[in-house]
PDB file of N, CA and C in Angstrom:
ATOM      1  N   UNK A   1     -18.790  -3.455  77.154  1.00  0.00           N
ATOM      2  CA  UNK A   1     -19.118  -2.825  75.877  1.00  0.00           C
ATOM      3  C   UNK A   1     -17.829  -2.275  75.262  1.00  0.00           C
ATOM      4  N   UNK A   2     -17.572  -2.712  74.003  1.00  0.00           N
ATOM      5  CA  UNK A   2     -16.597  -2.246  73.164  1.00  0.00           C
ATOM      6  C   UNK A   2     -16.182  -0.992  73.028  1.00  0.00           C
ATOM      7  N   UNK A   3     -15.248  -0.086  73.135  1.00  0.00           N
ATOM      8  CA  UNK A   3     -14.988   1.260  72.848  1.00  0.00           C
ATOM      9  C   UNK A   3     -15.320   1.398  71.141  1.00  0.00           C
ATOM     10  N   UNK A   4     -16.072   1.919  70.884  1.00  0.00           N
ATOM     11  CA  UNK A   4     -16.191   2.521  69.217  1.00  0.00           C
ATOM     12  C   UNK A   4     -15.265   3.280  69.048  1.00  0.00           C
ATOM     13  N   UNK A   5     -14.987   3.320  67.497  1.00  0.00           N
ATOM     14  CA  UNK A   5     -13.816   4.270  66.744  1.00  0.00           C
ATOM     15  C   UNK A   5     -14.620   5.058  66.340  1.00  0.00           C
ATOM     16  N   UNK A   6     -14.285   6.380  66.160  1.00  0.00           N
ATOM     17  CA  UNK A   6     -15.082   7.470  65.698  1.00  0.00           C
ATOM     18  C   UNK A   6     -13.822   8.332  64.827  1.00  0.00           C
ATOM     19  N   UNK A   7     -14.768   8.686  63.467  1.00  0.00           N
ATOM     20  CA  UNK A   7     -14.427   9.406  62.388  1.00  0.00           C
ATOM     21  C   UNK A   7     -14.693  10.815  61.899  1.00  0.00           C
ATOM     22  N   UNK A   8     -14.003  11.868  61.489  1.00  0.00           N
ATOM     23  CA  UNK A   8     -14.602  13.101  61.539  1.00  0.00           C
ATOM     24  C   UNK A   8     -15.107  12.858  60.055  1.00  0.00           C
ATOM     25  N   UNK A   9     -16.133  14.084  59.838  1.00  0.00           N
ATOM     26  CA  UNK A   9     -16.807  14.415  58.635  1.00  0.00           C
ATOM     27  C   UNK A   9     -15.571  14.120  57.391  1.00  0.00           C
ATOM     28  N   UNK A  10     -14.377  14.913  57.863  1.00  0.00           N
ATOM     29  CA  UNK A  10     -13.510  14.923  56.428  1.00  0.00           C
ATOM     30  C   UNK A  10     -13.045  13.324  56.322  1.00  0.00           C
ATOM     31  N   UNK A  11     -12.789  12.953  57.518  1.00  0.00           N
ATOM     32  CA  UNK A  11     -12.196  11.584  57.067  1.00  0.00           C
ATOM     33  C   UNK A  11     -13.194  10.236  56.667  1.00  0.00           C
ATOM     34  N   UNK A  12     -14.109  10.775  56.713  1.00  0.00           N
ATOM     35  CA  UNK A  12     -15.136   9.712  55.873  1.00  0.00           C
ATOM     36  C   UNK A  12     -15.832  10.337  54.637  1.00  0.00           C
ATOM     37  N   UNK A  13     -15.350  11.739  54.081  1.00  0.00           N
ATOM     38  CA  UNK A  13     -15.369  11.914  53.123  1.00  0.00           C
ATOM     39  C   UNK A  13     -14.003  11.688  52.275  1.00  0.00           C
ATOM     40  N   UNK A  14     -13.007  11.907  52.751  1.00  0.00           N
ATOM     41  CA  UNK A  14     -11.652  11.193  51.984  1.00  0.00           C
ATOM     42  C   UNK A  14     -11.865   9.428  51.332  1.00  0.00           C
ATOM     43  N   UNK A  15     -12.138   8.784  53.234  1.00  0.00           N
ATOM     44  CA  UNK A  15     -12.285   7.247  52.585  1.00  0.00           C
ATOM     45  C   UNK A  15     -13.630   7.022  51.558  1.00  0.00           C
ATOM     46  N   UNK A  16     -14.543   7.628  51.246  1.00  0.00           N
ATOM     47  CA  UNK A  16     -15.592   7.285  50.591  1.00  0.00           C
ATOM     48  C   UNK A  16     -15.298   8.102  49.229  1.00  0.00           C
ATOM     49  N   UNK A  17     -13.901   9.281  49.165  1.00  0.00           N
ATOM     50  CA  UNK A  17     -14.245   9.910  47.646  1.00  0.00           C
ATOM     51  C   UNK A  17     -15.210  10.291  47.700  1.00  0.00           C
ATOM     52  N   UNK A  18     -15.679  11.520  48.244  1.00  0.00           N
ATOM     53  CA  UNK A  18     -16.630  12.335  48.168  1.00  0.00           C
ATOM     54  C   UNK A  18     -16.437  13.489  48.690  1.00  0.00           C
ATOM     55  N   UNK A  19     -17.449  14.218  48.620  1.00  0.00           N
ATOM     56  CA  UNK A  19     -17.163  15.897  49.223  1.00  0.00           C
ATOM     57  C   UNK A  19     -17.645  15.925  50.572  1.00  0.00           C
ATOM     58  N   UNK A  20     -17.306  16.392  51.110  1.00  0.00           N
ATOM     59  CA  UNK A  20     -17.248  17.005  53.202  1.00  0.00           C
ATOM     60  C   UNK A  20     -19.069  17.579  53.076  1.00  0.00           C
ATOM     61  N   UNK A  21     -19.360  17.811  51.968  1.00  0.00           N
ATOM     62  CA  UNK A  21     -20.735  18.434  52.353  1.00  0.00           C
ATOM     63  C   UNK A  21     -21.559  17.473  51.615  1.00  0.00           C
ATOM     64  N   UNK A  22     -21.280  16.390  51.107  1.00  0.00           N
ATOM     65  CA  UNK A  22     -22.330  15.056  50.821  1.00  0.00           C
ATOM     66  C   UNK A  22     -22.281  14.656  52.023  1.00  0.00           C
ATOM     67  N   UNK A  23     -21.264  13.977  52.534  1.00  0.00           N
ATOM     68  CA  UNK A  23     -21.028  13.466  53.738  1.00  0.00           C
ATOM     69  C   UNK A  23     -22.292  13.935  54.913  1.00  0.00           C
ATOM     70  N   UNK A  24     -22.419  15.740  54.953  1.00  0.00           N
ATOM     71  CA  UNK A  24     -23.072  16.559  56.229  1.00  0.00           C
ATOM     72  C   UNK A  24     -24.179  16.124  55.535  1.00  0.00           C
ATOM     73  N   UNK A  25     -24.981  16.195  54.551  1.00  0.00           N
ATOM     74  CA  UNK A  25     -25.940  16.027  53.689  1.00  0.00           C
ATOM     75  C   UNK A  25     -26.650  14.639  54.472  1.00  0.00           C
ATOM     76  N   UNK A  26     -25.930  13.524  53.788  1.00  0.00           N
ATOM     77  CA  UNK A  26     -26.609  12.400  54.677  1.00  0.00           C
ATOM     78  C   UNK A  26     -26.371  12.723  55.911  1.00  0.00           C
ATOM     79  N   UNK A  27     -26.007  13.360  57.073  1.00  0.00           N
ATOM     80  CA  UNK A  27     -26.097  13.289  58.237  1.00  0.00           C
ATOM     81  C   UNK A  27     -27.546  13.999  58.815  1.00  0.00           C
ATOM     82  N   UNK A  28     -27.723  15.293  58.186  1.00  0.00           N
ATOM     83  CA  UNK A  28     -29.000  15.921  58.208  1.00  0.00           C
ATOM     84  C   UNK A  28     -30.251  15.057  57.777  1.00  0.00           C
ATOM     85  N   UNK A  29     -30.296  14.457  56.779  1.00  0.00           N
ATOM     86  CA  UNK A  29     -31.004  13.785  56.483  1.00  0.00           C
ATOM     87  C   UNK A  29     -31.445  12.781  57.182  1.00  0.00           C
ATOM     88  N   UNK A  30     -30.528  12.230  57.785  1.00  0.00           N
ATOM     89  CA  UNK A  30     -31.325  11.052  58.757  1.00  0.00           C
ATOM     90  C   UNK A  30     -30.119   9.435  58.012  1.00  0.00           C
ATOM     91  N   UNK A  31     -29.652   9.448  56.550  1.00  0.00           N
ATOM     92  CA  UNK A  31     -29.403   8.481  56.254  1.00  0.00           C
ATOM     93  C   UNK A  31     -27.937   7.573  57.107  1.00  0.00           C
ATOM     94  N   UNK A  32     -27.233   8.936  57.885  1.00  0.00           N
ATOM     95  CA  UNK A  32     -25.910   8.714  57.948  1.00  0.00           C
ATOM     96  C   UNK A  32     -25.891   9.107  59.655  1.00  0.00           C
ATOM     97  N   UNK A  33     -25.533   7.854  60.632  1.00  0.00           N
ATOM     98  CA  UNK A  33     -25.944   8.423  62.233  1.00  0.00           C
ATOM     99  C   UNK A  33     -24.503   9.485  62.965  1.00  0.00           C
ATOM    100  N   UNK A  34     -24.802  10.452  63.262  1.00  0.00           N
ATOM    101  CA  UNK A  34     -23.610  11.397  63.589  1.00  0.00           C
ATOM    102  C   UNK A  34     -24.032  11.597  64.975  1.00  0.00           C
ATOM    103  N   UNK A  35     -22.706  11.849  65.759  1.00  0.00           N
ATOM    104  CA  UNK A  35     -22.494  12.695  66.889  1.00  0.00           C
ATOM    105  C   UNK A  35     -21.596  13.969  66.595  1.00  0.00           C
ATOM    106  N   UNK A  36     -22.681  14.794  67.033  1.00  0.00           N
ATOM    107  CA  UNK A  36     -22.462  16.412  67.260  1.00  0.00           C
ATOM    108  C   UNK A  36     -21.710  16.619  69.000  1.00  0.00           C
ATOM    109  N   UNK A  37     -20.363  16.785  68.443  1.00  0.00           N
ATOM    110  CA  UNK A  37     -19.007  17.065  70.046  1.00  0.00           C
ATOM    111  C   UNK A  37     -18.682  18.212  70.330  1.00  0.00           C
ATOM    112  N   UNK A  38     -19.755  19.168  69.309  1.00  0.00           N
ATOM    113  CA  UNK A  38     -19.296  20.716  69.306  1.00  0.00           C
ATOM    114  C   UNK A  38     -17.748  21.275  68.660  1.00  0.00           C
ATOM    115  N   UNK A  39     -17.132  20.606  68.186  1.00  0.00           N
ATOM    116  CA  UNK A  39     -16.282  20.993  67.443  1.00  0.00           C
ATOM    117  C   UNK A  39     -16.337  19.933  65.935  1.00  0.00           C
ATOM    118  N   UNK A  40     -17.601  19.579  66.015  1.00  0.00           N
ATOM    119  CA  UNK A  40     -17.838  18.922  64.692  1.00  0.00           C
ATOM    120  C   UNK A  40     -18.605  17.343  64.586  1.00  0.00           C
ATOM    121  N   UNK A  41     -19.066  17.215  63.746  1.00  0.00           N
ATOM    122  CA  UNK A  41     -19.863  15.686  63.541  1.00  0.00           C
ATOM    123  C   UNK A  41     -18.902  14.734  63.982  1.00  0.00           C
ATOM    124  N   UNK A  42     -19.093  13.471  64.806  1.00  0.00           N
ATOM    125  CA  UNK A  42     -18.225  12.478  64.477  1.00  0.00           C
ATOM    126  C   UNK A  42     -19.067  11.320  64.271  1.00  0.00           C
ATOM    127  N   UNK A  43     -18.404  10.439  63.121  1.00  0.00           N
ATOM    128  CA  UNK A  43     -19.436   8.909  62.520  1.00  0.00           C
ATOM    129  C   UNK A  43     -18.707   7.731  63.075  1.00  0.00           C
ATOM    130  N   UNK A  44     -19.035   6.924  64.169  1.00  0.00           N
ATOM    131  CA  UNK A  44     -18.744   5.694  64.768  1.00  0.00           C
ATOM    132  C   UNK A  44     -18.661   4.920  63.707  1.00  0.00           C
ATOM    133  N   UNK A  45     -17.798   4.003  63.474  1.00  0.00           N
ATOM    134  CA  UNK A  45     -17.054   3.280  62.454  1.00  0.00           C
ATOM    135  C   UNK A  45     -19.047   1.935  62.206  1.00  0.00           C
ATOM    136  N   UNK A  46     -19.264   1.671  63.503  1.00  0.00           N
ATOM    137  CA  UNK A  46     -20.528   1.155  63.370  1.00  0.00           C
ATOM    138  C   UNK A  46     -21.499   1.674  62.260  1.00  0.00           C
ATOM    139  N   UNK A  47     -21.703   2.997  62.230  1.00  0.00           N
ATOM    140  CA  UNK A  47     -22.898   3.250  62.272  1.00  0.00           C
ATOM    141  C   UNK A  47     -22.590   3.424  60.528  1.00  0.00           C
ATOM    142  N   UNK A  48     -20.810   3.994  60.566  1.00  0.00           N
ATOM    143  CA  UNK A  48     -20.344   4.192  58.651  1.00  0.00           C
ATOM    144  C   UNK A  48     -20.789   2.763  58.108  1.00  0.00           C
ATOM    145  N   UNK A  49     -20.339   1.791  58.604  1.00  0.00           N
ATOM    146  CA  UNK A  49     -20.672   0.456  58.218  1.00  0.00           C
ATOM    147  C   UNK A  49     -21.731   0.003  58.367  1.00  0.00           C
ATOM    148  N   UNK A  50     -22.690   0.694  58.481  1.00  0.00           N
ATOM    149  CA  UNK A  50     -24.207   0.138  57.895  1.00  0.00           C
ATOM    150  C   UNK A  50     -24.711   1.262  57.424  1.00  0.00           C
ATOM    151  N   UNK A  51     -24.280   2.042  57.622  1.00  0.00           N
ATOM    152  CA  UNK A  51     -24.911   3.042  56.127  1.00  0.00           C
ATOM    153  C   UNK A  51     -24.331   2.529  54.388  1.00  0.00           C
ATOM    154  N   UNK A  52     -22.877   2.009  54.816  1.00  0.00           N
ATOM    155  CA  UNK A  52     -22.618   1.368  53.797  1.00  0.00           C
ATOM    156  C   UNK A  52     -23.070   0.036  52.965  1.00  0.00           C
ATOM    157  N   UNK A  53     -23.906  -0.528  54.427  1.00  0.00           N
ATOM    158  CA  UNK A  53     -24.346  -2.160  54.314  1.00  0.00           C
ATOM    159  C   UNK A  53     -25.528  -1.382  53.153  1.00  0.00           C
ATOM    160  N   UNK A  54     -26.228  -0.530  54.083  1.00  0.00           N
ATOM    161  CA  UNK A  54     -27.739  -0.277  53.553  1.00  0.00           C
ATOM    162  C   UNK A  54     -27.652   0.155  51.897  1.00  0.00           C
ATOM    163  N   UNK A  55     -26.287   0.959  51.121  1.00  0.00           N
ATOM    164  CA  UNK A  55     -26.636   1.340  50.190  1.00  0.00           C
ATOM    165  C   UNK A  55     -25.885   0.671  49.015  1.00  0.00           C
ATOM    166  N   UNK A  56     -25.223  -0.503  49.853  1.00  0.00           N
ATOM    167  CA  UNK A  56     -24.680  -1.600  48.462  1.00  0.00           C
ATOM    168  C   UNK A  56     -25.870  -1.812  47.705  1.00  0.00           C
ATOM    169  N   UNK A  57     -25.422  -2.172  46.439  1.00  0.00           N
ATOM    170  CA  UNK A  57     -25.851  -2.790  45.338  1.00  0.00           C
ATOM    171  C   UNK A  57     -25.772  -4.428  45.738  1.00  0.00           C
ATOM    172  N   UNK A  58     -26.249  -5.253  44.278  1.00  0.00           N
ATOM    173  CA  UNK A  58     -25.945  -6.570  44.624  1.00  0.00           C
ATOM    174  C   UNK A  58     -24.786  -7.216  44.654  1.00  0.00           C
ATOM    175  N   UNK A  59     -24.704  -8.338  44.602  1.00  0.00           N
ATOM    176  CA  UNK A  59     -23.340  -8.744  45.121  1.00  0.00           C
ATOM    177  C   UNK A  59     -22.411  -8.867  44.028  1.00  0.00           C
ATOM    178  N   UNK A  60     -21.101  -9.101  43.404  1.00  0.00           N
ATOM    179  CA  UNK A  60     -20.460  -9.029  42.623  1.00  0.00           C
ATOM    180  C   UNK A  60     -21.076 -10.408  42.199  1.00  0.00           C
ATOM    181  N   UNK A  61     -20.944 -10.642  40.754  1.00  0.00           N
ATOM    182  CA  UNK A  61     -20.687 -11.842  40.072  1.00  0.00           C
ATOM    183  C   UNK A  61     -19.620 -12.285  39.737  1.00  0.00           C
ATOM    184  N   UNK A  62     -19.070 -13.572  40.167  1.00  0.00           N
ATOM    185  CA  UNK A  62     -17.983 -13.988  39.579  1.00  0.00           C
ATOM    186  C   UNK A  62     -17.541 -14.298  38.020  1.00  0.00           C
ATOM    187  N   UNK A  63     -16.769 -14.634  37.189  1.00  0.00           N
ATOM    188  CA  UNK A  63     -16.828 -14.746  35.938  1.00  0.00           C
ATOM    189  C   UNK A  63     -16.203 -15.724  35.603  1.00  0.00           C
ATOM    190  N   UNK A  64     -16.204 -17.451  34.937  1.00  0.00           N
ATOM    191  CA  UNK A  64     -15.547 -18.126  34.598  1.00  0.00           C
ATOM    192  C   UNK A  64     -14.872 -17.603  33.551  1.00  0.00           C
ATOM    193  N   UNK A  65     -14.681 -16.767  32.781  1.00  0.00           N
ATOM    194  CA  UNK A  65     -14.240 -16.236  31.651  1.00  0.00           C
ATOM    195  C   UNK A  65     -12.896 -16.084  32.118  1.00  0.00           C
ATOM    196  N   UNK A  66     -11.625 -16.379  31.756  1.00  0.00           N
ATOM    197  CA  UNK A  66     -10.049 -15.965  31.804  1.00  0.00           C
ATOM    198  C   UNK A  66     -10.336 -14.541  32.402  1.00  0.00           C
ATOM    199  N   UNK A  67     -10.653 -13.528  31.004  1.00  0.00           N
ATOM    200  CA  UNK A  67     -10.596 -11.723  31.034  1.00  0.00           C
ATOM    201  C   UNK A  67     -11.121 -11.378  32.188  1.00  0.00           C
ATOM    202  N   UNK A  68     -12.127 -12.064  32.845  1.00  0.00           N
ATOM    203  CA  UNK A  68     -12.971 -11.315  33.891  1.00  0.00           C
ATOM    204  C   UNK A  68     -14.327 -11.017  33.552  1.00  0.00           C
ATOM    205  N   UNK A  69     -14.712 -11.586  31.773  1.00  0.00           N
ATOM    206  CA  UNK A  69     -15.820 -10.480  31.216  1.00  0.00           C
ATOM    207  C   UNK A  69     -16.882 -11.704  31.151  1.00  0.00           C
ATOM    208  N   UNK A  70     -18.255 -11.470  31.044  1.00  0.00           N
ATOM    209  CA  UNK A  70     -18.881 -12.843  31.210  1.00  0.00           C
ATOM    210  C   UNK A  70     -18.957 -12.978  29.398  1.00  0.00           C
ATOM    211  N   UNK A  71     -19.991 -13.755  29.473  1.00  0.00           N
ATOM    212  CA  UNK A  71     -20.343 -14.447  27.800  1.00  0.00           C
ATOM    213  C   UNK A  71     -20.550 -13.193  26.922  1.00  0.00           C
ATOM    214  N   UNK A  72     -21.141 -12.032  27.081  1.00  0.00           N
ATOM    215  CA  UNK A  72     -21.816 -10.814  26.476  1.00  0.00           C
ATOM    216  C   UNK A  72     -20.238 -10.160  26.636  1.00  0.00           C
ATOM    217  N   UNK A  73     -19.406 -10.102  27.244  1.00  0.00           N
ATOM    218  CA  UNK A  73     -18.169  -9.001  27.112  1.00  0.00           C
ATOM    219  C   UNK A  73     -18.561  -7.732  28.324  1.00  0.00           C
ATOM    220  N   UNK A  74     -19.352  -8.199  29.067  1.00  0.00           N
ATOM    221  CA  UNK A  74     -19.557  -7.341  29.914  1.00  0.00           C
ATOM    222  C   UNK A  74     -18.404  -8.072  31.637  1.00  0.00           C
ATOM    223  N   UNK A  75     -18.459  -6.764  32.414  1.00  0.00           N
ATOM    224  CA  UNK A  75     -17.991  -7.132  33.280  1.00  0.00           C
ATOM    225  C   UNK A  75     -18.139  -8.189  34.658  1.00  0.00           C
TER     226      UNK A  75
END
């Protein structure tokens, strides 16, 4: 079995651009899986990466357009 990487609360609120207490937020909640080490939450790189799977949107569209923008001028 693979050794997991594990992340503290702040550093998966840095990489995600967000605040340290959204971050605890989904952890309480149930959405975001944490280990409690007694000196703080830590998020297994696993478990960040399917909380992330779970709350993508759809997939990008590509754009034949040069600009990037489709037929409407949208992105």
């Amino acid at each position: 079995m693979p050794l997991d990487q594990y992340q503290t609360v702040k550093e998966v609120a840095e990489r995600l651009k967000v605040a340290e207490a959204t971050v605890r937020h989904w952890i309480k909640i149930g959405q975001l899986r944490a280990i409690d080490i007694g000196k703080g939450w830590r998020i297994a790189n696993v478990d960040l990466n399917e909380f992330l799977r779970l709350h993508q949107t759809a997939p990008r569209q590509h754009s034949d357009e040069p600009n990037g923008l489709d037929a409407e001028g949208k992105p």
